[in-house]
Protein backbone atom coordinates (compact mmCIF):
# COMPACT_ATOMS: atom_id res chain seq x y z
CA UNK A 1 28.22 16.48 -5.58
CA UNK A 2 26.64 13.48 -8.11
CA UNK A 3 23.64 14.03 -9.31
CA UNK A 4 21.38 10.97 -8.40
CA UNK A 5 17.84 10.12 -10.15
CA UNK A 6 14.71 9.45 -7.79
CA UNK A 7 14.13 5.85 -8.28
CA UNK A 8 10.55 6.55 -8.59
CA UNK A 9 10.66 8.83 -12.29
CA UNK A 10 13.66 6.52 -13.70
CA UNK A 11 15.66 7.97 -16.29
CA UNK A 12 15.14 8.55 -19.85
CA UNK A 13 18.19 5.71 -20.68
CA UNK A 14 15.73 2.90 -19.06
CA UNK A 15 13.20 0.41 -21.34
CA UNK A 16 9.69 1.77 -21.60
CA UNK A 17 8.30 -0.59 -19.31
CA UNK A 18 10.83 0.26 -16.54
CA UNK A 19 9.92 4.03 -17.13
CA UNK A 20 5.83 3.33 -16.52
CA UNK A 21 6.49 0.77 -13.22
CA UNK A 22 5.49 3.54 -11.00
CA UNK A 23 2.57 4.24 -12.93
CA UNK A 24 1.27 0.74 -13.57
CA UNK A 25 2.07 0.00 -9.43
CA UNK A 26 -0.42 2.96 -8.37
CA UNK A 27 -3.32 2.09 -11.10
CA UNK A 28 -2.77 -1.50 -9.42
CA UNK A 29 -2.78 -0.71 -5.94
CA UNK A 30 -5.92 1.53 -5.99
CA UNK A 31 -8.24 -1.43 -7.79
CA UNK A 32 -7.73 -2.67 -4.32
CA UNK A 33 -10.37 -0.61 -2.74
CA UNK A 34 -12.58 -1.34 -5.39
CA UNK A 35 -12.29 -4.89 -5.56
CA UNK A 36 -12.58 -4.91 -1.48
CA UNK A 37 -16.16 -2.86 -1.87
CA UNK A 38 -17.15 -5.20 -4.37
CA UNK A 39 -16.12 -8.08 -1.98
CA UNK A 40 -17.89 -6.60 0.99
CA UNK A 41 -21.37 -8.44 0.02
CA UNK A 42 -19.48 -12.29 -0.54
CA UNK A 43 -17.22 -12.25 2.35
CA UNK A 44 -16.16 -10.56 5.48
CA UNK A 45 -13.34 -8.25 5.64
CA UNK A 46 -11.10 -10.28 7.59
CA UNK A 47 -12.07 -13.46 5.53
CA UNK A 48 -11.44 -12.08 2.54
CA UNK A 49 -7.92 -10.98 3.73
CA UNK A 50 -7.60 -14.98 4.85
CA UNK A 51 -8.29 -15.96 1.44
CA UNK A 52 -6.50 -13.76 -0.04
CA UNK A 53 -3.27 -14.37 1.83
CA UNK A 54 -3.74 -18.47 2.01
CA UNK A 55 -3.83 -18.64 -2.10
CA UNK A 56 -1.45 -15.97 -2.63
CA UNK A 57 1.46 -17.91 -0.33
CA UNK A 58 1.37 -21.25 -2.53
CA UNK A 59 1.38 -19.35 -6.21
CA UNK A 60 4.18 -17.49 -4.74
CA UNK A 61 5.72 -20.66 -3.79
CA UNK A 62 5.21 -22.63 -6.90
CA UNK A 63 6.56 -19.40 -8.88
CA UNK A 64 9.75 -19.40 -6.43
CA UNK A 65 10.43 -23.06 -7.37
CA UNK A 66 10.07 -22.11 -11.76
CA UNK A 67 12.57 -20.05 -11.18
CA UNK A 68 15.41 -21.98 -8.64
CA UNK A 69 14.90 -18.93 -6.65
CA UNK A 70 17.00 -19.46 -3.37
CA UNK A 71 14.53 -19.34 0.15
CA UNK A 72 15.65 -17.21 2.46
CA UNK A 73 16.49 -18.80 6.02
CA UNK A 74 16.88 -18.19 9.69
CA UNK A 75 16.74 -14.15 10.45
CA UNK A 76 16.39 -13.38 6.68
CA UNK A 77 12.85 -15.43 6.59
CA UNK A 78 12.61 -14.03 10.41
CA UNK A 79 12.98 -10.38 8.70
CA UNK A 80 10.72 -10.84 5.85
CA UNK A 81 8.17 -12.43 7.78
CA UNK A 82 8.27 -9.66 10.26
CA UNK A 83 8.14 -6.98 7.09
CA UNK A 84 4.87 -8.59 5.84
CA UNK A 85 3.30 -8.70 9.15
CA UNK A 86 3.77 -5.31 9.04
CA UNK A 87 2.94 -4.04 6.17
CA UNK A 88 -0.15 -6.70 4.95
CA UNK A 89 -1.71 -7.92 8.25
CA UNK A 90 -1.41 -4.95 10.93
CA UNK A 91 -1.59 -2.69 8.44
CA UNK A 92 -5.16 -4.08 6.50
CA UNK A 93 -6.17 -5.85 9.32
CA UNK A 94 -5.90 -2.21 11.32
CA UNK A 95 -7.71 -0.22 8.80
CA UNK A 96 -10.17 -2.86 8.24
CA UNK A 97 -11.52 -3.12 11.81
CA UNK A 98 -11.39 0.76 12.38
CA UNK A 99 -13.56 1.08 8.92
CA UNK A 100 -15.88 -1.81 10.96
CA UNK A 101 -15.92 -0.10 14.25
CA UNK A 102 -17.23 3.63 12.56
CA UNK A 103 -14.23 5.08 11.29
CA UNK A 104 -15.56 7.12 8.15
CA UNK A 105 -14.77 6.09 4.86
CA UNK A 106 -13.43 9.98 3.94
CA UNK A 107 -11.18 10.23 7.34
CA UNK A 108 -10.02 6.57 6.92
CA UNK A 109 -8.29 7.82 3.72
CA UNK A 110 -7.24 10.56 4.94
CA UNK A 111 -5.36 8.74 7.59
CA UNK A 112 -3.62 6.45 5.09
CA UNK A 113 -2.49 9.60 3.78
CA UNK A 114 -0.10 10.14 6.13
CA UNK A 115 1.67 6.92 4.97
CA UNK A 116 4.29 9.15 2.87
CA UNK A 117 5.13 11.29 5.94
CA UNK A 118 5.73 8.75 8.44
CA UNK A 119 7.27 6.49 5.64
CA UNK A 120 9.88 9.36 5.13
CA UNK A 121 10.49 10.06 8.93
CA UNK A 122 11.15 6.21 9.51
CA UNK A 123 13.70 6.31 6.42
CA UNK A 124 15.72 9.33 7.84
CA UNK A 125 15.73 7.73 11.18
CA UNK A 126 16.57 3.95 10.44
CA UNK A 127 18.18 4.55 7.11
CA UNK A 128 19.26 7.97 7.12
CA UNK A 129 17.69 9.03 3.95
CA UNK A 130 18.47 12.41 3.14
CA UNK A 131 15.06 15.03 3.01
CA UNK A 132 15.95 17.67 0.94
CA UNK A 133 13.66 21.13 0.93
CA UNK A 134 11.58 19.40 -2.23
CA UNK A 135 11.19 16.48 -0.69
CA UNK A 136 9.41 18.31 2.47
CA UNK A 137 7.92 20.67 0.20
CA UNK A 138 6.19 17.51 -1.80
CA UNK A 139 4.78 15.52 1.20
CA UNK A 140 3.16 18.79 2.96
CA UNK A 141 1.41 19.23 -0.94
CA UNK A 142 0.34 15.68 -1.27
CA UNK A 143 -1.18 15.92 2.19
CA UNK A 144 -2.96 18.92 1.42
CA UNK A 145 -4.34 17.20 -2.07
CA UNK A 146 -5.46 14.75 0.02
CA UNK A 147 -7.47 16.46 2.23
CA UNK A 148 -9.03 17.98 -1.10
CA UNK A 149 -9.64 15.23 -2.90
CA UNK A 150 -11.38 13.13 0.18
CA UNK A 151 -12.75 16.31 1.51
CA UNK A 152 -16.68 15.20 0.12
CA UNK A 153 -16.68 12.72 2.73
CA UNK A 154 -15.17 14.00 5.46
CA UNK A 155 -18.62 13.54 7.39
CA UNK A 156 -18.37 12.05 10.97
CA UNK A 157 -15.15 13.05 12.15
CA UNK A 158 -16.62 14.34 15.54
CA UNK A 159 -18.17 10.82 16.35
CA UNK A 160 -15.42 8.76 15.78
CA UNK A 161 -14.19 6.80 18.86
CA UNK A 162 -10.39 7.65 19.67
CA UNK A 163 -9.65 3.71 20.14
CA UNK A 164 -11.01 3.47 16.51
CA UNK A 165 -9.14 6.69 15.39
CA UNK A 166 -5.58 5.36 17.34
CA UNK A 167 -5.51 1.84 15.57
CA UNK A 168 -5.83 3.72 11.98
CA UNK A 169 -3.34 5.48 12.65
CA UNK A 170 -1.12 2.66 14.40
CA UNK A 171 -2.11 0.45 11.25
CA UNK A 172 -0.48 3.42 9.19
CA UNK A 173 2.53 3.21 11.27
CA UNK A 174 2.90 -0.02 10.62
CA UNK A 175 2.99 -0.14 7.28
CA UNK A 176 5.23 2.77 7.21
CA UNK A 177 8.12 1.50 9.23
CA UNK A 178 6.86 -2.09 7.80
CA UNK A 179 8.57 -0.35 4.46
CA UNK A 180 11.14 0.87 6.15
CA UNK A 181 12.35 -2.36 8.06
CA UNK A 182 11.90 -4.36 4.63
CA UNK A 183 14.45 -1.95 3.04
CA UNK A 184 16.90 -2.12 6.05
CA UNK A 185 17.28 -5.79 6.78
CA UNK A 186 16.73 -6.64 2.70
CA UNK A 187 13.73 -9.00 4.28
CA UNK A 188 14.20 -11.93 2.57
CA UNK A 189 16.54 -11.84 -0.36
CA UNK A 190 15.68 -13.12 -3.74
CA UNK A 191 11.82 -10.85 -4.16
CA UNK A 192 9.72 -13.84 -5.16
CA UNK A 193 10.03 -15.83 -2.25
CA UNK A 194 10.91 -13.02 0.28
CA UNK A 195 7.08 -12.03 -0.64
CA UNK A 196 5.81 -15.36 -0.12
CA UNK A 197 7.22 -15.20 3.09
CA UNK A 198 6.32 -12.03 3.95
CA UNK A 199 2.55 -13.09 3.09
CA UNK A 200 3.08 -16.20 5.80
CA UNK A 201 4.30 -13.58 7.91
CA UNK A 202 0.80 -11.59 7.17
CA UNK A 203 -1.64 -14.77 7.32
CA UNK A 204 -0.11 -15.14 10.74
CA UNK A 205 -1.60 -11.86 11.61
CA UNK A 206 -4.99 -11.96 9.90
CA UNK A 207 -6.04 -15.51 9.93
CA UNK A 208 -7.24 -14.74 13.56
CA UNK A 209 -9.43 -11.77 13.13
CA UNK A 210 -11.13 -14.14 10.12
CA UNK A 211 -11.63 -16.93 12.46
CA UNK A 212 -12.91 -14.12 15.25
CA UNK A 213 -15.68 -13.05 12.42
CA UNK A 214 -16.57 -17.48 11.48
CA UNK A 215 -14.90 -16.98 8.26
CA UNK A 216 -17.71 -15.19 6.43
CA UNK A 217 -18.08 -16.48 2.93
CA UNK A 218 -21.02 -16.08 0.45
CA UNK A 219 -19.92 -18.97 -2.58
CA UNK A 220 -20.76 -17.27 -5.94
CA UNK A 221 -18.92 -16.18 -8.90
CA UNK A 222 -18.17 -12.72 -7.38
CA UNK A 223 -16.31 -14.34 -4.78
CA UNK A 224 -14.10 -15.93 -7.19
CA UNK A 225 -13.69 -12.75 -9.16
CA UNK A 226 -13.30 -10.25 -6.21
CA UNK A 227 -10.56 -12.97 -4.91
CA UNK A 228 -9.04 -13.50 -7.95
CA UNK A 229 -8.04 -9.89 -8.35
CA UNK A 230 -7.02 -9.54 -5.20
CA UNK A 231 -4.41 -12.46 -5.62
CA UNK A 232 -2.95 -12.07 -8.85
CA UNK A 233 -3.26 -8.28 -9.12
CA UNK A 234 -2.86 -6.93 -5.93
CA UNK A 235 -1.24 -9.54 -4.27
CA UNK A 236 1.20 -10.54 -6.69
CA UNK A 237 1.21 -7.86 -9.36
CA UNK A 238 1.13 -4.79 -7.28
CA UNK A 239 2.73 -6.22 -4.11
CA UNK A 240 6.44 -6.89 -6.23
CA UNK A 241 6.27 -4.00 -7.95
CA UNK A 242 6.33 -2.40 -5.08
CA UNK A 243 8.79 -4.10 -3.67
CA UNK A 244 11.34 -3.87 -6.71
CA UNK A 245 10.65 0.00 -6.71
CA UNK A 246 11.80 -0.51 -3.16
CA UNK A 247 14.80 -2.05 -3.77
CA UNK A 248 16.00 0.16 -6.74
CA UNK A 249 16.33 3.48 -4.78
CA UNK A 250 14.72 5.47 -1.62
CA UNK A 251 11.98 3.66 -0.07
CA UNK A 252 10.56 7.37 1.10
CA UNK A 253 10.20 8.44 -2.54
CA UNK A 254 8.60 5.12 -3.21
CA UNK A 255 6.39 6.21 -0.79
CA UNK A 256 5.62 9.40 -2.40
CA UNK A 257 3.64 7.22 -4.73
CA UNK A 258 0.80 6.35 -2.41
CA UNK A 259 -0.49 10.19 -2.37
CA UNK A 260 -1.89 9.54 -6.07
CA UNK A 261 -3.63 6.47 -4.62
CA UNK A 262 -6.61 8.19 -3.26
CA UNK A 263 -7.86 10.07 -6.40
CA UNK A 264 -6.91 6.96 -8.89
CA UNK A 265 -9.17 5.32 -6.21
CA UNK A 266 -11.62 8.20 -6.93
CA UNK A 267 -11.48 7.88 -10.84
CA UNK A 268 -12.03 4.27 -10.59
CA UNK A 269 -15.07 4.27 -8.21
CA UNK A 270 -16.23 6.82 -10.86
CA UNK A 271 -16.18 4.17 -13.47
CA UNK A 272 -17.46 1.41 -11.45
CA UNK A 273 -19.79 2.87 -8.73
CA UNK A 274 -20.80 6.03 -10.82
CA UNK A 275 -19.63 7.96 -7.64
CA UNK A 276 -19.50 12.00 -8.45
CA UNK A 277 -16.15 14.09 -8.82
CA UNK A 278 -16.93 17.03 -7.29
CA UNK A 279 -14.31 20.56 -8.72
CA UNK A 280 -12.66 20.71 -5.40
CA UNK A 281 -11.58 16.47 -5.44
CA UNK A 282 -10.35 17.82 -9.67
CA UNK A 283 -8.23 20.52 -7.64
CA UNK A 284 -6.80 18.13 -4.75
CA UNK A 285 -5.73 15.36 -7.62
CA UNK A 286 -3.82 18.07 -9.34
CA UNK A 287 -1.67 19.27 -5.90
CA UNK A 288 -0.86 15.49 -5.45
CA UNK A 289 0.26 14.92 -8.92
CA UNK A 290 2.19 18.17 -8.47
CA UNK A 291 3.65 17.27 -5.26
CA UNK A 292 4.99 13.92 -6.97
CA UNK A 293 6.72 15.63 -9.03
CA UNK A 294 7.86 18.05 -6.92
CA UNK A 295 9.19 15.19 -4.08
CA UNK A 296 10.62 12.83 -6.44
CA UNK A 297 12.29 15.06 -9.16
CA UNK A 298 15.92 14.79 -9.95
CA UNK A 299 18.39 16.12 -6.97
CA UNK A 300 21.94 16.62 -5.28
CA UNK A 301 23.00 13.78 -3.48
């Protein structure tokens, strides 16, 4: 049988730059948390996610238009709209209001964890993704360096309303088969504007929980900063990277990625927020980084 390369590692043939992609994407996603705790004193959660998504869509736009990129139309810009609904609005909008409603900062991340699992169940059920022994073996790791790594603040678990606790978890669904459905219907074609549209798709879902908390905004030059991260970074940086991972091989292995998220998340906070690193989060960042490896190594197709 052929011998196929996870589209996460790359090959040794590919340029550099290809070769670090997965890298770069998970030091980019993680800023996100930081740049959302350094928001939380200009802005409210939801009305940062407004922002964010309302300046994002028009860049997007304008950089569609540079480049004569072709809009998608009727169930293509259905499909990506749907896809970023998904996996931007439910998704932050979900883990934003549980983290607002008591949901501990530890067992919140502990719940995205389980993004690479459900990711992978979605993919063998929708796209029939293969799951081969390593691939099992690598997700049951990462979850397990998880647990390590957030283990510190697991504090609160036995207070936490079930309501709060169920829409976590359904905002980790949804970004999960959000993934999925992206890769399955191609959700919107050409990447540039297939992501603007997906970010309509997500402004749809969030502009009403900012308008629910008055569209909390403190004016200041943090608020400019914290946004302007958020846009061009995560938004835009992060967000097609992602997506072009997506498109070059198995979403699930993509998915694989987000288990390093958590302790990058942890280093960073460490350089920002002076936050410890306790042995045991040392220990859990080396199972995940192991079970990477392990779920996205070479195999038989």
């Amino acid at each position: 049988m052929a011998e196929t390369a996870s589209p996460v590692l790359t090959v040794s043939k590919d340029p550099p730059l290809v070769r670090a992609a997965p890298l770069v994407f998970v030091a980019l996603w993680s800023t996100g948390f930081i740049a959302a705790k350094f928001g939380a004193p200009v802005a409210g959660p939801f009305s940062l996610l407004a922002l964010r998504m309302a300046l994002v869509v028009p860049i997007l736009a304008g950089l569609s238009l540079l480049l004569g990129a072709e809009w998608p139309r009727g169930r293509a810009a259905v499909h990506a709209m749907v896809a970023g609904a998904l996996i931007h609005g439910v998704y932050l909008g979900g883990i934003f209001w549980a983290v607002k409603h008591g949901l501990p900062a530890g067992l919140s991340g502990l719940v995205v964890g389980l993004q690479p699992v459900l990711t992978a169940l979605f993919a063998r059920l929708l796209l029939g993704e293969r799951l081969t022994g390593a691939h099992l073996a690598g997700l049951v790791l990462g979850l397990a360096g998880i647990a390590l790594v957030l283990a510190p603040k697991l504090t609160g678990i036995d207070s936490v309303d079930p309501v709060v606790a169920a829409v976590a978890l359904g905002a980790v669904a949804a970004i999960a088969f959000g993934t999925v459905y992206s890769k399955r219907t191609g959700a919107g074609g050409a990447l540039v504007p297939g992501t603007a549209l997906q970010f309509v798709g997500a402004a749809l879902v969030v502009v009403p929980m900012a308008a629910s908390e008055g569209f909390a905004y403190v004016p200041s030059m943090q608020l400019a900063l914290v946004t302007g991260w958020l846009v061009l970074v995560l938004s835009i940086g992060a967000v097609l990277l992602m997506l072009w991972l997506m498109r070059r091989g198995a979403v699930s292995s993509v998915a694989t990625l987000f288990y390093l998220v958590p302790p990058t998340t942890a280093f960073f906070a460490w350089i920002a927020f002076g936050e410890t690193l306790q042995p045991v989060q040392i220990v859990g960042t080396v199972l995940v980084v192991a079970a990477v490896r392990v779920a996205t190594r070479k195999g038989k197709a």
